[in-house]
PDB file of N, CA and C in Angstrom:
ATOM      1  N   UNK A   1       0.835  -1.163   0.000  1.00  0.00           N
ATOM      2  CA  UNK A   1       0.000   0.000   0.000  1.00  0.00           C
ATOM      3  C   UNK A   1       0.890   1.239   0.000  1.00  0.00           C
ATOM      4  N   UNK A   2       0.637   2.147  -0.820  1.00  0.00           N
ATOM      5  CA  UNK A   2       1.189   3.415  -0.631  1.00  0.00           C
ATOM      6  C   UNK A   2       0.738   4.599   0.193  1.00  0.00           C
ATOM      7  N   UNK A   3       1.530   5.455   0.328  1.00  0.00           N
ATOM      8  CA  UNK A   3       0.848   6.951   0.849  1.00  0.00           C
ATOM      9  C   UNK A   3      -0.467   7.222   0.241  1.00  0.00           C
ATOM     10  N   UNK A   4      -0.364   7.461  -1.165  1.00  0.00           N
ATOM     11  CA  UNK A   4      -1.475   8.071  -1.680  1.00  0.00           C
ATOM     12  C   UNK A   4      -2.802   7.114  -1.044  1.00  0.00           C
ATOM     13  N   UNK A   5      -2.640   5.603  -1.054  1.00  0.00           N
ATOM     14  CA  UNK A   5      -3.722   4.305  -0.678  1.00  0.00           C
ATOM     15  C   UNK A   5      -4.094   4.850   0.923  1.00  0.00           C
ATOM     16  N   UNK A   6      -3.177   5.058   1.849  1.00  0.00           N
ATOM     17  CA  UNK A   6      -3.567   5.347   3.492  1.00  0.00           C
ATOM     18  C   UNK A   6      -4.262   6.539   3.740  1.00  0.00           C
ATOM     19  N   UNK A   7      -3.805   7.736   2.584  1.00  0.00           N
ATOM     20  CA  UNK A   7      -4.497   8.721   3.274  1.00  0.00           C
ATOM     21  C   UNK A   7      -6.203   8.966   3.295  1.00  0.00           C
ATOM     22  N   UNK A   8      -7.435   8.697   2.329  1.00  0.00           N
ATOM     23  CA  UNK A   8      -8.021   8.549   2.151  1.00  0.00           C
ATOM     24  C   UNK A   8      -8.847   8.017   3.507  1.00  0.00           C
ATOM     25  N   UNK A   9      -8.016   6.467   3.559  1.00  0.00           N
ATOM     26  CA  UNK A   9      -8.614   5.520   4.621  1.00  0.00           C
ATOM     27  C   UNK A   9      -8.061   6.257   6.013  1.00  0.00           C
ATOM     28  N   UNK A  10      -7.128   7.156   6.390  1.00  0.00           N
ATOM     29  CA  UNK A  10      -6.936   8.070   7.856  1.00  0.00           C
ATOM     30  C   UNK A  10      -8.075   9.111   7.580  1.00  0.00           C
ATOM     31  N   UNK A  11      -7.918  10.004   6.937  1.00  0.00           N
ATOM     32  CA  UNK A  11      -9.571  10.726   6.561  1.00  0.00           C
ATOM     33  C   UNK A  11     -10.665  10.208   6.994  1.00  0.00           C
ATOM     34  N   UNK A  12     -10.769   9.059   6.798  1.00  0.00           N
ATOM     35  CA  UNK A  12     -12.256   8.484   6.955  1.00  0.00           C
ATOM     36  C   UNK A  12     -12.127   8.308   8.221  1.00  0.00           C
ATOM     37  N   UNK A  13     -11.223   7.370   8.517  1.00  0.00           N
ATOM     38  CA  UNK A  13     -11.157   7.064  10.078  1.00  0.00           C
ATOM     39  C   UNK A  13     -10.901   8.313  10.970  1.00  0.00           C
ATOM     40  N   UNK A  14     -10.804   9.555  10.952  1.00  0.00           N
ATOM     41  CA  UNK A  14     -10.149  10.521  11.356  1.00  0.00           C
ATOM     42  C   UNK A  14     -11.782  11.363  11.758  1.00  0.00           C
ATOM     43  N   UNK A  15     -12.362  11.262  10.240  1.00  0.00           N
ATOM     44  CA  UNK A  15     -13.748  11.804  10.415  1.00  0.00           C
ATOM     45  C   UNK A  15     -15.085  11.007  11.187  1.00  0.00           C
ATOM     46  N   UNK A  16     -14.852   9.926  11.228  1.00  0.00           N
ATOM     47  CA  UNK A  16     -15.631   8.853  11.815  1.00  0.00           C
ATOM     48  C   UNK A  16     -15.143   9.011  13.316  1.00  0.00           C
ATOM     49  N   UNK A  17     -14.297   9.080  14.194  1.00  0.00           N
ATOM     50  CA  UNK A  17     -13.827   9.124  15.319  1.00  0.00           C
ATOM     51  C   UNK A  17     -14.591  10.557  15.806  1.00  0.00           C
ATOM     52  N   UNK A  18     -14.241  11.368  14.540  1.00  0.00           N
ATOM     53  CA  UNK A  18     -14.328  13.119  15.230  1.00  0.00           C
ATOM     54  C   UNK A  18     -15.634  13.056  15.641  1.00  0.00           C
ATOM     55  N   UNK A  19     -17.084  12.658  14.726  1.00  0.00           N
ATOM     56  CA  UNK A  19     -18.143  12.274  15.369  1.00  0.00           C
ATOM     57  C   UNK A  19     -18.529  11.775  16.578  1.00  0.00           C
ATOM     58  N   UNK A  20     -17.691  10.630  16.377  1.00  0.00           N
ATOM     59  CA  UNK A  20     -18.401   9.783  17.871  1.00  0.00           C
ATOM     60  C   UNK A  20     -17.973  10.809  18.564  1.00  0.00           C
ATOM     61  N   UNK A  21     -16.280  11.412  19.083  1.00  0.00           N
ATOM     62  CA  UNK A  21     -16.495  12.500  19.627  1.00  0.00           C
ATOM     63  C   UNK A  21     -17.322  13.582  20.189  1.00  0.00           C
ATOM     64  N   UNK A  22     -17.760  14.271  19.016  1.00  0.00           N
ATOM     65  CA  UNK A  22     -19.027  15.135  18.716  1.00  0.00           C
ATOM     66  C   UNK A  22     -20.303  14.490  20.264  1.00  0.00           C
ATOM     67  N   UNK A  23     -20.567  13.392  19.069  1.00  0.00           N
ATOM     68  CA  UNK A  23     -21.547  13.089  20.148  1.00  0.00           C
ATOM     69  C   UNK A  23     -21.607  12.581  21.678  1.00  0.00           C
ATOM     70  N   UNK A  24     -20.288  12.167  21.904  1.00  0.00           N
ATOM     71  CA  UNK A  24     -19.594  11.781  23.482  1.00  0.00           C
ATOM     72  C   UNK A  24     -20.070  13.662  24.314  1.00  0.00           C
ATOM     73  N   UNK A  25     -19.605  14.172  23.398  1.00  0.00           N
ATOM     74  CA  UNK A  25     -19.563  15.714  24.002  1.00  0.00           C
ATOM     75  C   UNK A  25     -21.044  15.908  24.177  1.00  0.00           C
ATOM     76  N   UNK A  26     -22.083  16.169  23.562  1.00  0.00           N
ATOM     77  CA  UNK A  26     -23.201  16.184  23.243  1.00  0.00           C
ATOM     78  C   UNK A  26     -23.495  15.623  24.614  1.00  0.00           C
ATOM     79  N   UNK A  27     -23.464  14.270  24.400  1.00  0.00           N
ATOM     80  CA  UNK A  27     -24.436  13.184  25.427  1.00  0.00           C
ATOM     81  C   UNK A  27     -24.282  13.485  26.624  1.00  0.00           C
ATOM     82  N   UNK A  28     -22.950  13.896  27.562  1.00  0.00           N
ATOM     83  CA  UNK A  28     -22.458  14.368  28.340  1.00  0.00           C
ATOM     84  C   UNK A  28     -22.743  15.424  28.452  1.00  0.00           C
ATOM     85  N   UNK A  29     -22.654  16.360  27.408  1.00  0.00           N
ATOM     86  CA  UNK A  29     -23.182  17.672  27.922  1.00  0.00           C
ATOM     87  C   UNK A  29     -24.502  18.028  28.115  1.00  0.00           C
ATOM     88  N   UNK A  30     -25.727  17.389  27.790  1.00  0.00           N
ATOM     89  CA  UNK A  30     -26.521  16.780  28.045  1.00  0.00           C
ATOM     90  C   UNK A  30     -27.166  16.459  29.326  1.00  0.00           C
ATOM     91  N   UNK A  31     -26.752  15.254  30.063  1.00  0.00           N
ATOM     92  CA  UNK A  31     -26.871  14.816  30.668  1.00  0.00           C
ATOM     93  C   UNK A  31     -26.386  15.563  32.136  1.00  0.00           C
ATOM     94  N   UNK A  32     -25.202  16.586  32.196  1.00  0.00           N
ATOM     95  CA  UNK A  32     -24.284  16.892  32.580  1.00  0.00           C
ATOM     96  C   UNK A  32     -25.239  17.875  33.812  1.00  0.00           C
ATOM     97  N   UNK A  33     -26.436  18.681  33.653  1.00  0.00           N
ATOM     98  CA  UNK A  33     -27.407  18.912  34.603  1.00  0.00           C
ATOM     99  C   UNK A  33     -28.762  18.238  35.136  1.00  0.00           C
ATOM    100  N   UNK A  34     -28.479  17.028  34.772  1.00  0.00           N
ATOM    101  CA  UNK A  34     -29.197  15.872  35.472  1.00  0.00           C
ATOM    102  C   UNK A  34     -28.912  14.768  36.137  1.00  0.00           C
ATOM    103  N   UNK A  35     -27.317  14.456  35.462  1.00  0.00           N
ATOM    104  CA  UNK A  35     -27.034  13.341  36.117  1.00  0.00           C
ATOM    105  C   UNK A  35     -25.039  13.888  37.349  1.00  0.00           C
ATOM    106  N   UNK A  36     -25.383  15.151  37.307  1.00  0.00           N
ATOM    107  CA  UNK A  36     -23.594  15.297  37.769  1.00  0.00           C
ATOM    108  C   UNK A  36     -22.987  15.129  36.737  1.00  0.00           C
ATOM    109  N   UNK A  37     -21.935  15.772  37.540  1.00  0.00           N
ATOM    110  CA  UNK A  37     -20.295  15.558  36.158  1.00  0.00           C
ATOM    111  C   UNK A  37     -20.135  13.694  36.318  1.00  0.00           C
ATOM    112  N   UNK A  38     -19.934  13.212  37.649  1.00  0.00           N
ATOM    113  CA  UNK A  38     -19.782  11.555  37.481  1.00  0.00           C
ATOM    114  C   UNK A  38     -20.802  10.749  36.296  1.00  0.00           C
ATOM    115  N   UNK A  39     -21.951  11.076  36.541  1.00  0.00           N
ATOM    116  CA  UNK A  39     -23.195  10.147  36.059  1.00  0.00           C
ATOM    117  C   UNK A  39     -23.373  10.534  34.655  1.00  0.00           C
ATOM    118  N   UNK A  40     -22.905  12.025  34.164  1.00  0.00           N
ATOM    119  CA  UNK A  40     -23.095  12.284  32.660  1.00  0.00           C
ATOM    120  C   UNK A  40     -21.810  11.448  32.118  1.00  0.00           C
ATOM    121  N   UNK A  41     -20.434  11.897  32.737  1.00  0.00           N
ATOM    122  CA  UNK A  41     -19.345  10.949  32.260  1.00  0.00           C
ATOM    123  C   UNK A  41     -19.518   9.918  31.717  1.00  0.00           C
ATOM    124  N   UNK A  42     -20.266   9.207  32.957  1.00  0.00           N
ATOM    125  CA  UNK A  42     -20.344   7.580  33.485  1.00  0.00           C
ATOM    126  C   UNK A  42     -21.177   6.874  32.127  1.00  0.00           C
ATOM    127  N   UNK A  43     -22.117   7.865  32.209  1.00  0.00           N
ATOM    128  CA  UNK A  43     -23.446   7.295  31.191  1.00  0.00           C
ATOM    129  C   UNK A  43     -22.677   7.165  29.723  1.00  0.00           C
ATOM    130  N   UNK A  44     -22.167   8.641  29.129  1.00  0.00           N
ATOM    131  CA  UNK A  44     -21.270   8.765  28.030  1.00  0.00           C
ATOM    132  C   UNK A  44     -20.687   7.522  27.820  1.00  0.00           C
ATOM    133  N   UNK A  45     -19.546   7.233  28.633  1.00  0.00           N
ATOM    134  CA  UNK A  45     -19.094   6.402  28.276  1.00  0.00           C
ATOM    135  C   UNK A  45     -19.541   5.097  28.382  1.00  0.00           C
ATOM    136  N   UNK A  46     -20.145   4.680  29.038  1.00  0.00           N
ATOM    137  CA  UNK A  46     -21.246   3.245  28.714  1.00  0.00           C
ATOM    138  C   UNK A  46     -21.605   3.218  27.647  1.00  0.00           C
ATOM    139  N   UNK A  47     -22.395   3.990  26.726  1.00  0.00           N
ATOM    140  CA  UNK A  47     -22.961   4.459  25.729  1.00  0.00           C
ATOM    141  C   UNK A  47     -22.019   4.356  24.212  1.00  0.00           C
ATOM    142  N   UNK A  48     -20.907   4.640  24.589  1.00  0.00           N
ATOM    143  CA  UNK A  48     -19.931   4.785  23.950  1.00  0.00           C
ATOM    144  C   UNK A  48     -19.336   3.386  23.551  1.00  0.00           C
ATOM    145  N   UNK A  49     -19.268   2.899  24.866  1.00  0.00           N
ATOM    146  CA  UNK A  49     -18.759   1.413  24.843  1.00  0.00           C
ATOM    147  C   UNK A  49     -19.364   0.300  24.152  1.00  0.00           C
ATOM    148  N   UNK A  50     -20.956   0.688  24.514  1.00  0.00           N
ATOM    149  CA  UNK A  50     -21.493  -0.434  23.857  1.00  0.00           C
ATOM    150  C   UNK A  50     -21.455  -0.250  22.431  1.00  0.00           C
ATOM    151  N   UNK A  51     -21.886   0.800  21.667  1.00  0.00           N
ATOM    152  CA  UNK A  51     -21.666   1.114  20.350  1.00  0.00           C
ATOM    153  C   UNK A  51     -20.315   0.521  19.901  1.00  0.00           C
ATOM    154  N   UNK A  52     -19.334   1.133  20.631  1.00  0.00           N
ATOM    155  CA  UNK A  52     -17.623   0.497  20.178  1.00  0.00           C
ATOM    156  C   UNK A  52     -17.922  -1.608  20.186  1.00  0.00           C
ATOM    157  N   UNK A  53     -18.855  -1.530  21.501  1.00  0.00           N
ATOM    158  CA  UNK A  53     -18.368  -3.129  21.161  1.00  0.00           C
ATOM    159  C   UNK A  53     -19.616  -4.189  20.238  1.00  0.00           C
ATOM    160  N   UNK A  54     -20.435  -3.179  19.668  1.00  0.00           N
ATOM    161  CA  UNK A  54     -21.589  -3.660  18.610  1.00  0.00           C
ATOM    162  C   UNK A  54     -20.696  -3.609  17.623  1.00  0.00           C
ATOM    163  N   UNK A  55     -19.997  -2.564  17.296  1.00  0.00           N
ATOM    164  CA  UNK A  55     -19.702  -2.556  15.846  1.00  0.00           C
ATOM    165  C   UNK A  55     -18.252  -3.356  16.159  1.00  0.00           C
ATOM    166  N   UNK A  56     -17.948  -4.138  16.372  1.00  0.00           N
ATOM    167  CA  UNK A  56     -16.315  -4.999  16.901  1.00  0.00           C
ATOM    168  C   UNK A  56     -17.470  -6.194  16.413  1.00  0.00           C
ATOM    169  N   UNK A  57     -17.918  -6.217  17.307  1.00  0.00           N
ATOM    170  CA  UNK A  57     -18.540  -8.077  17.082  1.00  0.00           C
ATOM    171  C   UNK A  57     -19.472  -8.036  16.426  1.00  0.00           C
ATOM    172  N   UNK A  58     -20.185  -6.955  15.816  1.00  0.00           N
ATOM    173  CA  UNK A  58     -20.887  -7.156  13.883  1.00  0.00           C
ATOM    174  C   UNK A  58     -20.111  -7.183  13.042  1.00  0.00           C
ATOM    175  N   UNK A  59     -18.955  -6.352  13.342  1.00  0.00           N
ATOM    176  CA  UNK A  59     -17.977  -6.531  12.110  1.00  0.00           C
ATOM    177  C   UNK A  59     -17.193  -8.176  11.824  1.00  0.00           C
ATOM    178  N   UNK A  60     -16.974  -8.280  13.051  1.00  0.00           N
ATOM    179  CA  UNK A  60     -16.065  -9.569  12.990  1.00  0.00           C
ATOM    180  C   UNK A  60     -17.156 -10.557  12.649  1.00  0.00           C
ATOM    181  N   UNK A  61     -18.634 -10.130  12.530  1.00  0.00           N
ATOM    182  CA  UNK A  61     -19.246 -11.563  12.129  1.00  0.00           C
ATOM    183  C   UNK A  61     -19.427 -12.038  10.995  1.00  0.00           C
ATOM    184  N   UNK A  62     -19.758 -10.132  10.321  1.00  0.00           N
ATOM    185  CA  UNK A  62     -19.749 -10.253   8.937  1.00  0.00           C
ATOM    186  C   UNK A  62     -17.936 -10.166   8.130  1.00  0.00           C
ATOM    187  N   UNK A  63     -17.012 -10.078   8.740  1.00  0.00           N
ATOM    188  CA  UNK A  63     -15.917 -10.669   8.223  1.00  0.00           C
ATOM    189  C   UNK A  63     -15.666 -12.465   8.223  1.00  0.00           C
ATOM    190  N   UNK A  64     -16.285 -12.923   9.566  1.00  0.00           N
ATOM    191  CA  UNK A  64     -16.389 -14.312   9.578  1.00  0.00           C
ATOM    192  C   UNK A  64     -17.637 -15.067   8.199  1.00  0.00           C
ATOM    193  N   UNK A  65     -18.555 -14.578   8.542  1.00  0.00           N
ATOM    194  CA  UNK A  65     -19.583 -15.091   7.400  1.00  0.00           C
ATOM    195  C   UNK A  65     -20.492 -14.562   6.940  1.00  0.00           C
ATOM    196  N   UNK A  66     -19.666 -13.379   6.101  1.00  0.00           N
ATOM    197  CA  UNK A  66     -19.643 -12.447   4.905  1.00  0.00           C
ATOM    198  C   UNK A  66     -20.188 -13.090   3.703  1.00  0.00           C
ATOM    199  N   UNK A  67     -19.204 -14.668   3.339  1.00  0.00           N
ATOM    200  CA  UNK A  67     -19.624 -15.021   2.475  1.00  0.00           C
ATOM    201  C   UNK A  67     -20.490 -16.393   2.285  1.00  0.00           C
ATOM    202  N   UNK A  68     -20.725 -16.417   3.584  1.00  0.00           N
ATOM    203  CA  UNK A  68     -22.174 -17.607   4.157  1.00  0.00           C
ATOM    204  C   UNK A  68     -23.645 -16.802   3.622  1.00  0.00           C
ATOM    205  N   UNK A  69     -23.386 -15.368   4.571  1.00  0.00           N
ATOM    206  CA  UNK A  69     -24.531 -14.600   3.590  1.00  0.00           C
ATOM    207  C   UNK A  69     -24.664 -14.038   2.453  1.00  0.00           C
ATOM    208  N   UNK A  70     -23.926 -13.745   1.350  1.00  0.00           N
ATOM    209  CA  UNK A  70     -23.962 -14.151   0.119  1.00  0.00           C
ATOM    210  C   UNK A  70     -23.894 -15.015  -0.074  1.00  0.00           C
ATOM    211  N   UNK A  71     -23.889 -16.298   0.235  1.00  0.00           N
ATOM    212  CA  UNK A  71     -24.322 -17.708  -0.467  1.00  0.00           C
ATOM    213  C   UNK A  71     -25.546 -17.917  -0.525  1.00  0.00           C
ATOM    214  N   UNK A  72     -26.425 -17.447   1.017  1.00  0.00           N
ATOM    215  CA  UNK A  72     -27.845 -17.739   1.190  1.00  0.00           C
ATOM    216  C   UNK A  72     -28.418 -17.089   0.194  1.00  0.00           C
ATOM    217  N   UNK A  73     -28.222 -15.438   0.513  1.00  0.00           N
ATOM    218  CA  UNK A  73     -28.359 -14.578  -0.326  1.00  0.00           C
ATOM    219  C   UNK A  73     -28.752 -14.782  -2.071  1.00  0.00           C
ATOM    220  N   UNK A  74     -27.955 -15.513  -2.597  1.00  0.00           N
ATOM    221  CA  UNK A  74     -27.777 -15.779  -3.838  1.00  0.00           C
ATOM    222  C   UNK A  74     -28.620 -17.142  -3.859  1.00  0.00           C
ATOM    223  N   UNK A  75     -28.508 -18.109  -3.492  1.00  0.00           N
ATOM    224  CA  UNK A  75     -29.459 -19.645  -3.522  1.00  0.00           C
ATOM    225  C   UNK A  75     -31.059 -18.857  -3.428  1.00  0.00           C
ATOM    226  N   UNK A  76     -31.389 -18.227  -2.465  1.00  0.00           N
ATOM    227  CA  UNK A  76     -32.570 -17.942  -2.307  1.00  0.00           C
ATOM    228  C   UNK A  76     -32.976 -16.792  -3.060  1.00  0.00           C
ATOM    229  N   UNK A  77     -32.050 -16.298  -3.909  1.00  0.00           N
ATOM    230  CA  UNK A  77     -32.444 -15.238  -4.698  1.00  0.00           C
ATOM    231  C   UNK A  77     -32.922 -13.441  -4.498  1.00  0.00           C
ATOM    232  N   UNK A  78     -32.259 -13.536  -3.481  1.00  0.00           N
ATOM    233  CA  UNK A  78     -33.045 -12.071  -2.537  1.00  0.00           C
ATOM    234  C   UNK A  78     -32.384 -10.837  -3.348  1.00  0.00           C
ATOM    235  N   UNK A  79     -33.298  -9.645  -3.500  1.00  0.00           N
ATOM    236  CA  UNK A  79     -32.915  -8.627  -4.274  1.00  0.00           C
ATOM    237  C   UNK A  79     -32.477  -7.540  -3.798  1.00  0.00           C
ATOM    238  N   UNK A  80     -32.364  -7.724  -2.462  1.00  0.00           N
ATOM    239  CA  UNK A  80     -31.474  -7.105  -1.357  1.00  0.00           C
ATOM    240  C   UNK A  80     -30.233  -6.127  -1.849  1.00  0.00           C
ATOM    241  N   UNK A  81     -29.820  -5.189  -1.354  1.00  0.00           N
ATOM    242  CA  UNK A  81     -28.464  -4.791  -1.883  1.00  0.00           C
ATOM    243  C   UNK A  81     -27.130  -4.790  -1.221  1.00  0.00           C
ATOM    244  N   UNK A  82     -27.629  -6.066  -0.187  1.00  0.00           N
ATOM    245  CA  UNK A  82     -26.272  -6.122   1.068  1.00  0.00           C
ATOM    246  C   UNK A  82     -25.701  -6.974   0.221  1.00  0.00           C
ATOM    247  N   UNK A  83     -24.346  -6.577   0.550  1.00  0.00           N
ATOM    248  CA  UNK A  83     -22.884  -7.213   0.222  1.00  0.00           C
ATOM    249  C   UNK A  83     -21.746  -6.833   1.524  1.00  0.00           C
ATOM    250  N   UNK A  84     -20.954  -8.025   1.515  1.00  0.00           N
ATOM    251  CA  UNK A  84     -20.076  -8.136   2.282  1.00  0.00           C
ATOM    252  C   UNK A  84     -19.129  -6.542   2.909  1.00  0.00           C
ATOM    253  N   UNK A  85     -18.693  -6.529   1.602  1.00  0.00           N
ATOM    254  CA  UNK A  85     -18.165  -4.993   1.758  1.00  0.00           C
ATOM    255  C   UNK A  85     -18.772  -4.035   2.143  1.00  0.00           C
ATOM    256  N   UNK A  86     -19.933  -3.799   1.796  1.00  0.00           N
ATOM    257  CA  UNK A  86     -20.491  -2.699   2.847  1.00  0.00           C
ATOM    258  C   UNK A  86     -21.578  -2.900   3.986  1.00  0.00           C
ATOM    259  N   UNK A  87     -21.472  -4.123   4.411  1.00  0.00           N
ATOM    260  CA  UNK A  87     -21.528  -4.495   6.206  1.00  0.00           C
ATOM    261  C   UNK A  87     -20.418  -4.169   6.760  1.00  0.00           C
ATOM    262  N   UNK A  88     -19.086  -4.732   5.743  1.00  0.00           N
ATOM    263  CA  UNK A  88     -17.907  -4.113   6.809  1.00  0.00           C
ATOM    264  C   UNK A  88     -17.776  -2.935   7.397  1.00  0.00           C
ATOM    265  N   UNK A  89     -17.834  -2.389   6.182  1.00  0.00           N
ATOM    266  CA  UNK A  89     -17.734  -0.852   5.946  1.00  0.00           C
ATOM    267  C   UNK A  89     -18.702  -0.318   7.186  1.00  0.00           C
ATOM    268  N   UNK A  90     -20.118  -0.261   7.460  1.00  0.00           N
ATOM    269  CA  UNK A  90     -20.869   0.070   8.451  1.00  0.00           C
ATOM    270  C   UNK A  90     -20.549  -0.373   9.236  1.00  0.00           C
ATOM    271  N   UNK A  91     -20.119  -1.495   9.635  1.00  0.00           N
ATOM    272  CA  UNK A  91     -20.021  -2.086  11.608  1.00  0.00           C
ATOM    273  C   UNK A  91     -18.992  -1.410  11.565  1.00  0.00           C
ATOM    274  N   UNK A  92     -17.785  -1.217  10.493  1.00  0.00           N
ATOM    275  CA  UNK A  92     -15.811  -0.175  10.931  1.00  0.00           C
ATOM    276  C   UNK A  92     -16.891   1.148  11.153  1.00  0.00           C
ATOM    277  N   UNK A  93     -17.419   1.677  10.736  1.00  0.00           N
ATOM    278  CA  UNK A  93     -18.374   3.186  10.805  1.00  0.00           C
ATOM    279  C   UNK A  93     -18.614   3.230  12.762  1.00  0.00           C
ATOM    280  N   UNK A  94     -19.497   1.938  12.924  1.00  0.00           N
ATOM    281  CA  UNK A  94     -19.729   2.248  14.067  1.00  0.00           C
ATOM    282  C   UNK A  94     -18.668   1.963  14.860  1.00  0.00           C
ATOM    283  N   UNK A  95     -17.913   1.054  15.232  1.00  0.00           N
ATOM    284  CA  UNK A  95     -16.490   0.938  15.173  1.00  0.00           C
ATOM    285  C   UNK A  95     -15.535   2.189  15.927  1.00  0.00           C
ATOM    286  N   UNK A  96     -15.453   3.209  14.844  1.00  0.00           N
ATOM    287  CA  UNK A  96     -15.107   4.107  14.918  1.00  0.00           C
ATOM    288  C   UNK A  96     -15.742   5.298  15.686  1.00  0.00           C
ATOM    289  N   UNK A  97     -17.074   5.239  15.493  1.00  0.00           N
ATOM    290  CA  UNK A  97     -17.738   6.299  16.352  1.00  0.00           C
ATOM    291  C   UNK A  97     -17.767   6.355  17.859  1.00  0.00           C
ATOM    292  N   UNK A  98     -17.818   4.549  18.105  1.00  0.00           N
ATOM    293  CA  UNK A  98     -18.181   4.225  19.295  1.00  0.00           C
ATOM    294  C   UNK A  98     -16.248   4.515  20.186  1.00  0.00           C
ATOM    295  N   UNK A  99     -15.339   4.434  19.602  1.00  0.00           N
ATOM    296  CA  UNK A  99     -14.037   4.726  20.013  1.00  0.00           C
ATOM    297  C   UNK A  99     -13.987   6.417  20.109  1.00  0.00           C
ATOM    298  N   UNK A 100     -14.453   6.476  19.340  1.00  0.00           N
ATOM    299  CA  UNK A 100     -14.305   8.582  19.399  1.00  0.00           C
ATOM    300  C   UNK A 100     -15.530   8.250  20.654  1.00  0.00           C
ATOM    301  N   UNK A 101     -16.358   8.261  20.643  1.00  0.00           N
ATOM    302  CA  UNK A 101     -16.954   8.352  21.915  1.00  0.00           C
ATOM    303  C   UNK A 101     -16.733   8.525  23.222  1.00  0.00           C
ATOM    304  N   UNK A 102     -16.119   6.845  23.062  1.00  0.00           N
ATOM    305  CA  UNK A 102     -15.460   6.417  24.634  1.00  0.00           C
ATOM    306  C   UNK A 102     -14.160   7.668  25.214  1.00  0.00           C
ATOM    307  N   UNK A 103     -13.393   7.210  24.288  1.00  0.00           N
ATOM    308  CA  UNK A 103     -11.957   8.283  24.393  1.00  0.00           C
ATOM    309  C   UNK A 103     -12.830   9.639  24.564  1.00  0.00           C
ATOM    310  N   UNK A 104     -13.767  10.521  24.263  1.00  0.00           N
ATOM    311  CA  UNK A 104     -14.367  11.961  24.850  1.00  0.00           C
ATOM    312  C   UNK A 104     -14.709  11.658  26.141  1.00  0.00           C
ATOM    313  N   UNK A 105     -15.396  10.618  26.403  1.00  0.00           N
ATOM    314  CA  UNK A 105     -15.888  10.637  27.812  1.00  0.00           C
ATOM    315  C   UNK A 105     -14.558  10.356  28.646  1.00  0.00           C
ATOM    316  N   UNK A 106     -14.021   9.721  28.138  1.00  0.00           N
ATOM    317  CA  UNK A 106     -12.846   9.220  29.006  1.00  0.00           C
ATOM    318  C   UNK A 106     -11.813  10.816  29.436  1.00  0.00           C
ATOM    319  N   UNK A 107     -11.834  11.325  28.733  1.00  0.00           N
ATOM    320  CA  UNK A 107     -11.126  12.765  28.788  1.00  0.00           C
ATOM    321  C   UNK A 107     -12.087  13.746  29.364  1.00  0.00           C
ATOM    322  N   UNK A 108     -12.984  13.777  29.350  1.00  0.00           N
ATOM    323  CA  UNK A 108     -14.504  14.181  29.714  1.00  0.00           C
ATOM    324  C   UNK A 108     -14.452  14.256  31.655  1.00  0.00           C
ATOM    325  N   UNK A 109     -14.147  12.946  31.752  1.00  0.00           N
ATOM    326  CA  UNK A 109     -14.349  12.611  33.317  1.00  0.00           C
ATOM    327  C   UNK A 109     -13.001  12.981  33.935  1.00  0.00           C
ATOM    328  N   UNK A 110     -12.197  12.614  33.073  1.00  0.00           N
ATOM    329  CA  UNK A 110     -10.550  12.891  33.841  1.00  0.00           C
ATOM    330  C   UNK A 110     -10.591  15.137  33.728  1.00  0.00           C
ATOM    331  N   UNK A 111     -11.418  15.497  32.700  1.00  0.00           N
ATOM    332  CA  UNK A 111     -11.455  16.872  33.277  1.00  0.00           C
ATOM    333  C   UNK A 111     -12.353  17.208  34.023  1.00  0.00           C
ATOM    334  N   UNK A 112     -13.514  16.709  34.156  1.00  0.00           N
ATOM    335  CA  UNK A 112     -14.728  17.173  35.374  1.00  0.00           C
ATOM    336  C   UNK A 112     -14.620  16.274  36.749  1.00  0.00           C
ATOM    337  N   UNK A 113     -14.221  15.063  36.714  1.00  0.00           N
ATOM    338  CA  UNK A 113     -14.159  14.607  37.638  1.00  0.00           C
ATOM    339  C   UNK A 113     -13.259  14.346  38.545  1.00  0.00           C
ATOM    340  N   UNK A 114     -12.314  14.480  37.421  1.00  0.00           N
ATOM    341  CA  UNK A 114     -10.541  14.022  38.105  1.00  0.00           C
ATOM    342  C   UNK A 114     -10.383  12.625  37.718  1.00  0.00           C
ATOM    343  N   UNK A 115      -9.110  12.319  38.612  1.00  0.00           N
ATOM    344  CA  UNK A 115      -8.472  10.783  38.207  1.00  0.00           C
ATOM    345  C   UNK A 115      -8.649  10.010  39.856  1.00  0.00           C
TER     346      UNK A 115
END
């Protein structure tokens, strides 16, 4: 892979993180006069986590049997427009959001709450 091949794919991943971010900030800030600085943190990052660990173990399922469901897919004839590649592509999406997430809250609590 070259330079020109990585940068594209850091972009994406760069912009996909900045979101979950976004919304780590959001949710927390949010929450942040209802639940305390602990409980908006706390919540954030739960929130964060689970998203990070949906899109880990959707991705890895549809990398595992990606092409189990295009087999069904195709025998049974479905006119569907899922393909392997872009399940990946969405569970790395959430993936990514759910890591920008966590990492805001995580920085989130270490500035409102301390260590």
């Amino acid at each position: 892979m070259t330079d020109r091949d990585v940068r594209p794919f850091g972009r994406t991943v760069a912009r996909w993180v900045g979101v979950g971010a976004l919304l780590g900030l959001v949710v927390a800030g949010l929450l942040l006069p209802i639940a305390g600085a602990r409980g908006a943190t706390d919540t954030s990052f739960a929130l964060g986590a689970l998203l990070f660990g949906f899109g880990i173990a959707t991705w890895g399922g549809t990398v595992g049997f990606g092409d189990s469901m295009s087999a069904v897919q195709a025998h049974l004839g479905g006119e569907s427009e899922w393909s392997r590649g872009g399940a990946r592509q969405a569970f790395a999406v959430l993936t990514w959001v759910g890591a920008g997430w966590t990492g805001t809250a995580v920085a989130a609590s270490i500035l409102l709450v301390g260590l």
